[in-house]
C-alpha atoms as a PDB file:
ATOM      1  CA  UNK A   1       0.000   0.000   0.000  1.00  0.00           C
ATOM      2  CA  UNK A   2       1.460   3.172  -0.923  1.00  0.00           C
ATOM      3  CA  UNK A   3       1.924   6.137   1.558  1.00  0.00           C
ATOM      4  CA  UNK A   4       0.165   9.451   1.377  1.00  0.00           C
ATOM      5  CA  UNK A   5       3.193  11.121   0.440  1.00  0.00           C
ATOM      6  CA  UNK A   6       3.776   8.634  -2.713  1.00  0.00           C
ATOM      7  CA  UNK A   7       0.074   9.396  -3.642  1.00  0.00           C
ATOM      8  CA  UNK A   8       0.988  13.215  -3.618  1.00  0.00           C
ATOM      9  CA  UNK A   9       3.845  12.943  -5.486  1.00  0.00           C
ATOM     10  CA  UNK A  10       1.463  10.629  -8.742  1.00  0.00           C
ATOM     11  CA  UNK A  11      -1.224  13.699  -7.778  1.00  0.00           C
ATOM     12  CA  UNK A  12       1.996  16.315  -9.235  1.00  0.00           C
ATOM     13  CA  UNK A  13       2.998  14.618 -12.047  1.00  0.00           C
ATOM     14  CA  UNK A  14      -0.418  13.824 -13.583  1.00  0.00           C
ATOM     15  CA  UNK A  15      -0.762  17.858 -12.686  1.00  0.00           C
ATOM     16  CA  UNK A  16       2.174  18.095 -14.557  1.00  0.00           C
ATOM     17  CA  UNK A  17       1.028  15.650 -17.320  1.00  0.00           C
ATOM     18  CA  UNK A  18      -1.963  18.444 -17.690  1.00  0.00           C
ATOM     19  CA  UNK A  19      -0.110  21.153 -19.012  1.00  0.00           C
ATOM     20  CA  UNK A  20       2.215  19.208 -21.285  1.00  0.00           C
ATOM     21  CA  UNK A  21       1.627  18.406 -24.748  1.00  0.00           C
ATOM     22  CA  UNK A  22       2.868  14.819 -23.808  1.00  0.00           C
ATOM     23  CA  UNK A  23      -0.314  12.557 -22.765  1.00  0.00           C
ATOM     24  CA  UNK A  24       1.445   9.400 -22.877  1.00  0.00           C
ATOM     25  CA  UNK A  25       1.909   9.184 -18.981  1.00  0.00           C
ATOM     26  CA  UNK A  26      -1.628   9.257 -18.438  1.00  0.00           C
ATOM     27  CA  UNK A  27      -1.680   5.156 -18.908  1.00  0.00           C
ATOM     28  CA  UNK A  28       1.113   4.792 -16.065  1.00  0.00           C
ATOM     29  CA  UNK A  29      -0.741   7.729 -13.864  1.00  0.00           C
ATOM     30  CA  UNK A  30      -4.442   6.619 -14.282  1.00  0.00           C
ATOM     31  CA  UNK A  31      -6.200   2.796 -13.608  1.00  0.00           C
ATOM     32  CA  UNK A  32      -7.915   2.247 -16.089  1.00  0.00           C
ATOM     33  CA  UNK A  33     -11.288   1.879 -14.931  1.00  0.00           C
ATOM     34  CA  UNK A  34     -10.477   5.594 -13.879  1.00  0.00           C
ATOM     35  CA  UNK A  35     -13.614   7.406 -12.922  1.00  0.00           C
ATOM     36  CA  UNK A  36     -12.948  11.351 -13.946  1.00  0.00           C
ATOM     37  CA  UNK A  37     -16.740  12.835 -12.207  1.00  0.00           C
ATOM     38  CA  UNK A  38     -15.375  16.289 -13.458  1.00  0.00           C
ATOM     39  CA  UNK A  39     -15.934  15.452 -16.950  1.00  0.00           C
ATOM     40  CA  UNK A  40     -18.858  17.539 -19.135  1.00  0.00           C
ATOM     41  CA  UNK A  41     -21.584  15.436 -19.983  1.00  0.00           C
ATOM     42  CA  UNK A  42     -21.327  14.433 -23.438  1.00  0.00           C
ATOM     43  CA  UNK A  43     -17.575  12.908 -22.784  1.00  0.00           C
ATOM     44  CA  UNK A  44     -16.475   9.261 -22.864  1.00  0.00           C
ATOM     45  CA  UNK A  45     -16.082   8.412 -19.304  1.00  0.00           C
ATOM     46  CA  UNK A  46     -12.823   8.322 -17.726  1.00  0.00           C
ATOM     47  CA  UNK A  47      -9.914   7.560 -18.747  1.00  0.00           C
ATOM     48  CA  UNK A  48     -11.478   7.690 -22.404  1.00  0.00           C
ATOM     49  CA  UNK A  49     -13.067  11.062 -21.924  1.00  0.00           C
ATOM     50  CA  UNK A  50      -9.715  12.407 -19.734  1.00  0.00           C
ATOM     51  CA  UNK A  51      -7.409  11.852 -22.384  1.00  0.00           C
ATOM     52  CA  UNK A  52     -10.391  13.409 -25.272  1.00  0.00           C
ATOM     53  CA  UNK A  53     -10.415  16.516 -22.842  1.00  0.00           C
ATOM     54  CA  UNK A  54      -6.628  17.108 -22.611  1.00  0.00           C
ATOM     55  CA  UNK A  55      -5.952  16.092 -26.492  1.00  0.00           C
ATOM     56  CA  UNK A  56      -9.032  18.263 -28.317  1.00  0.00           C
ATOM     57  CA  UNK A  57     -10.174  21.299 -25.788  1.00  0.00           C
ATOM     58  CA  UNK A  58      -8.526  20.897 -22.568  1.00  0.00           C
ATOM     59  CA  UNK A  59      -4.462  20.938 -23.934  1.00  0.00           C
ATOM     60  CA  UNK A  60      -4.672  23.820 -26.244  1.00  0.00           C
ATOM     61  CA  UNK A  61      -6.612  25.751 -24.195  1.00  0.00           C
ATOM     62  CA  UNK A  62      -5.675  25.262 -20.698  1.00  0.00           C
ATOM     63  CA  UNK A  63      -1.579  24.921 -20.945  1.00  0.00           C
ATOM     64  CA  UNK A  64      -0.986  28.011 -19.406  1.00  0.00           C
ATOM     65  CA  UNK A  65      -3.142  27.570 -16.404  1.00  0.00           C
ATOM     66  CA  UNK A  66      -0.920  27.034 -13.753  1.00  0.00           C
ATOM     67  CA  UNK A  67      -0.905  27.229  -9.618  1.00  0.00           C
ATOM     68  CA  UNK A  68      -0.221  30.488  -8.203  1.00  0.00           C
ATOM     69  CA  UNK A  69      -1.603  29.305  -4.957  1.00  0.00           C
ATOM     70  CA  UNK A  70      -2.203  25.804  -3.671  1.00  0.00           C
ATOM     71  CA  UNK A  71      -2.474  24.083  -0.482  1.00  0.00           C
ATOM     72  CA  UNK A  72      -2.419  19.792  -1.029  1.00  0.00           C
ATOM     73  CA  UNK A  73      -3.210  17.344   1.819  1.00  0.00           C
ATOM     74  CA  UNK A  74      -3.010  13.940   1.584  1.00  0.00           C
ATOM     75  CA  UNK A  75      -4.350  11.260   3.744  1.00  0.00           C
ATOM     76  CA  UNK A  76      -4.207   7.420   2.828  1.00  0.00           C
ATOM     77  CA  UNK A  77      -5.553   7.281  -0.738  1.00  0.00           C
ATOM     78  CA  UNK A  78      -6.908  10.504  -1.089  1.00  0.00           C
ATOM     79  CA  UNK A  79      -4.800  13.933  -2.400  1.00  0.00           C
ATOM     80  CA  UNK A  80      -6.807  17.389  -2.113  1.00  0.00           C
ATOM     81  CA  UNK A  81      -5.270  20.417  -3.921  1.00  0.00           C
ATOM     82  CA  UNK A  82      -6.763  23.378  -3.335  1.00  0.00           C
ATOM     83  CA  UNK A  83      -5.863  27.122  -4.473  1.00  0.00           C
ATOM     84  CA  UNK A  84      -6.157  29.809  -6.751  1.00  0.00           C
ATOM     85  CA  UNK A  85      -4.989  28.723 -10.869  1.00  0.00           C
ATOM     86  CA  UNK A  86      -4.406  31.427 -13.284  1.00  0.00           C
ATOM     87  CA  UNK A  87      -4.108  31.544 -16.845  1.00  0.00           C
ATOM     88  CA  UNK A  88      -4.897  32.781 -20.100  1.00  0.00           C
ATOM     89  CA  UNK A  89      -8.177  31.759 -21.988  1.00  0.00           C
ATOM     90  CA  UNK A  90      -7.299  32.340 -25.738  1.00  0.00           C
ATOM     91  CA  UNK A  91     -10.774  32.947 -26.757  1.00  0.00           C
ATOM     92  CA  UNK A  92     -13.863  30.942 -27.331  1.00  0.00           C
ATOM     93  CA  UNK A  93     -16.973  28.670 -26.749  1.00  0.00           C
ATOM     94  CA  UNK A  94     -16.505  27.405 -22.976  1.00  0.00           C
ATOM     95  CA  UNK A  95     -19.523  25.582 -21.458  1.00  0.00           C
ATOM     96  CA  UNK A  96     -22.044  26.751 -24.293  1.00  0.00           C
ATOM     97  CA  UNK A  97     -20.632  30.406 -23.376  1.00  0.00           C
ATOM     98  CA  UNK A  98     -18.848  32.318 -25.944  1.00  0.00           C
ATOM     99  CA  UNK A  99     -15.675  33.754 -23.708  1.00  0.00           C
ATOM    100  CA  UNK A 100     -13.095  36.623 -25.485  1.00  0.00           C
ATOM    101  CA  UNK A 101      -9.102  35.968 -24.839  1.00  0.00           C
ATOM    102  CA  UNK A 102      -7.613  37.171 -21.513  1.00  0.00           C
ATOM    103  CA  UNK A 103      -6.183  36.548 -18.559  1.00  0.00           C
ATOM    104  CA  UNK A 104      -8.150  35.419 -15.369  1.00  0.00           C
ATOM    105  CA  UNK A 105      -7.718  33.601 -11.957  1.00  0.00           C
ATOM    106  CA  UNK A 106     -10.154  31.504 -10.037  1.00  0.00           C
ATOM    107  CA  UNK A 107     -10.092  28.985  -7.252  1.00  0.00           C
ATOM    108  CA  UNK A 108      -9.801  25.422  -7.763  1.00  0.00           C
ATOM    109  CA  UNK A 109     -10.330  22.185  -5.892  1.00  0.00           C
ATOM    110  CA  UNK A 110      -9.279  19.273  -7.083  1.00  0.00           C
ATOM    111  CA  UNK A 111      -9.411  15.710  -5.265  1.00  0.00           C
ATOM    112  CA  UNK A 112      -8.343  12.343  -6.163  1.00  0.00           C
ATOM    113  CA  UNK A 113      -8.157   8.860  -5.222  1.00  0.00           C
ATOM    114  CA  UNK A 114      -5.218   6.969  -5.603  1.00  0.00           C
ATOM    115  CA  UNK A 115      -5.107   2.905  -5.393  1.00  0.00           C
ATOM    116  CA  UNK A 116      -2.054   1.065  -6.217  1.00  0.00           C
ATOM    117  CA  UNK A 117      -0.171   4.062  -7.080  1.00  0.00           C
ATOM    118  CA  UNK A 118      -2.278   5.119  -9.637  1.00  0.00           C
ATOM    119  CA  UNK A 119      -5.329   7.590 -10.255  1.00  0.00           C
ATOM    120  CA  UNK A 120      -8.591   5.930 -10.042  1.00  0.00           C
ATOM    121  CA  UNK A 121     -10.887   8.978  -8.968  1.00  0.00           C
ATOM    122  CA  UNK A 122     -10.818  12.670  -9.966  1.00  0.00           C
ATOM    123  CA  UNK A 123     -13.141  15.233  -9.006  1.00  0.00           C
ATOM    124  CA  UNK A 124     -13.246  18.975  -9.436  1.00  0.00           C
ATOM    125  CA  UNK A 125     -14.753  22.338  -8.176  1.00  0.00           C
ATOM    126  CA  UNK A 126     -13.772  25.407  -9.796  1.00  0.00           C
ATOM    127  CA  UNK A 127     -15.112  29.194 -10.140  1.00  0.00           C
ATOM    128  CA  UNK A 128     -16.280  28.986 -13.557  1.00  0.00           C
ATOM    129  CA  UNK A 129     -18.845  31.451 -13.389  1.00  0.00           C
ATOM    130  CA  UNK A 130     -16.203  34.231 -12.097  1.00  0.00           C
ATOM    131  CA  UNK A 131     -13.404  33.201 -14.606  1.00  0.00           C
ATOM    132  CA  UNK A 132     -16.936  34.123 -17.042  1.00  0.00           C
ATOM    133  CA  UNK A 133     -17.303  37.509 -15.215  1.00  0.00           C
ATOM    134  CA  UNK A 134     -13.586  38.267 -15.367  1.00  0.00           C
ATOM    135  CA  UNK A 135     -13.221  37.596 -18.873  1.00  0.00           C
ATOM    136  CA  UNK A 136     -16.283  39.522 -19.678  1.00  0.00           C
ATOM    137  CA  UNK A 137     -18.710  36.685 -20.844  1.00  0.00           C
ATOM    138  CA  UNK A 138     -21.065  37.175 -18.224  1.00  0.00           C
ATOM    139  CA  UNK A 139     -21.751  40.621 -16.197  1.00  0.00           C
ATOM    140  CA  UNK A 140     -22.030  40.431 -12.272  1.00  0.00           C
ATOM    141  CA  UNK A 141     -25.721  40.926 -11.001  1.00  0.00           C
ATOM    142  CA  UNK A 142     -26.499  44.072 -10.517  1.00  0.00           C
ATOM    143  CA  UNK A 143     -27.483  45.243  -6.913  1.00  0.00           C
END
């Protein structure tokens, strides 16, 4: 059984793996039976769906999102990162929402499961709907 430390470290490089253009770590990173519940609906589930994410939508868009804050815990099998990402959105349909290019930041939480040294749970709450506001998508409500 690996220890929560070991877990972290698979948590950083599949973080790493995210922002590369090199997916071919995600087999030795992920079981795969690997349930991804922060996929869109419409997406192979995941594994499958993972790697369409990262290789179509997810990879060109998304490389330069990167930590400027985060706080990880681990404990047994599970790895929690949690902080503030920023990046820069290059423009375009996110979520059924047309978005313009620009820079934004937003807070992030991701968890995961780890069994046997590998991925085999993801999940995912983010600030969408301010990234939106930031970039000028959507207006705040007006008080």
């Amino acid at each position: 059984m690996a220890t929560a430390d070991q877990n972290r470290r698979v948590v950083e490089r599949f973080d790493a793996v995210l922002n590369s253009q090199d997916l071919s770590q995600l087999d030795a990173l992920c079981t795969p039976d690997m349930v991804n519940h922060a996929l869109v609906p419409g997406r192979p589930p995941g594994l499958a769906g993972t790697r369409e994410f990262l290789s179509t939508h997810g990879r060109s868009d998304w490389r330069s999102d990167q930590w400027q804050h985060v706080v990880v815990v681990a404990n047994n099998d599970y790895v929690v990162q949690y902080g503030t990402r920023q990046g820069h959105w290059p423009g375009g349909e996110f979520r059924g929402i047309f978005i313009p290019a620009g820079r934004y930041q937003r807070d992030v939480a991701f968890m995961y499961r780890v069994k046997d040294g590998r991925i085999a749970e993801r999940w995912a709450v983010r600030d969408d709907l301010g990234m939106m506001q930031q970039l000028g998508a959507l207006s705040p409500p007006s008080t």
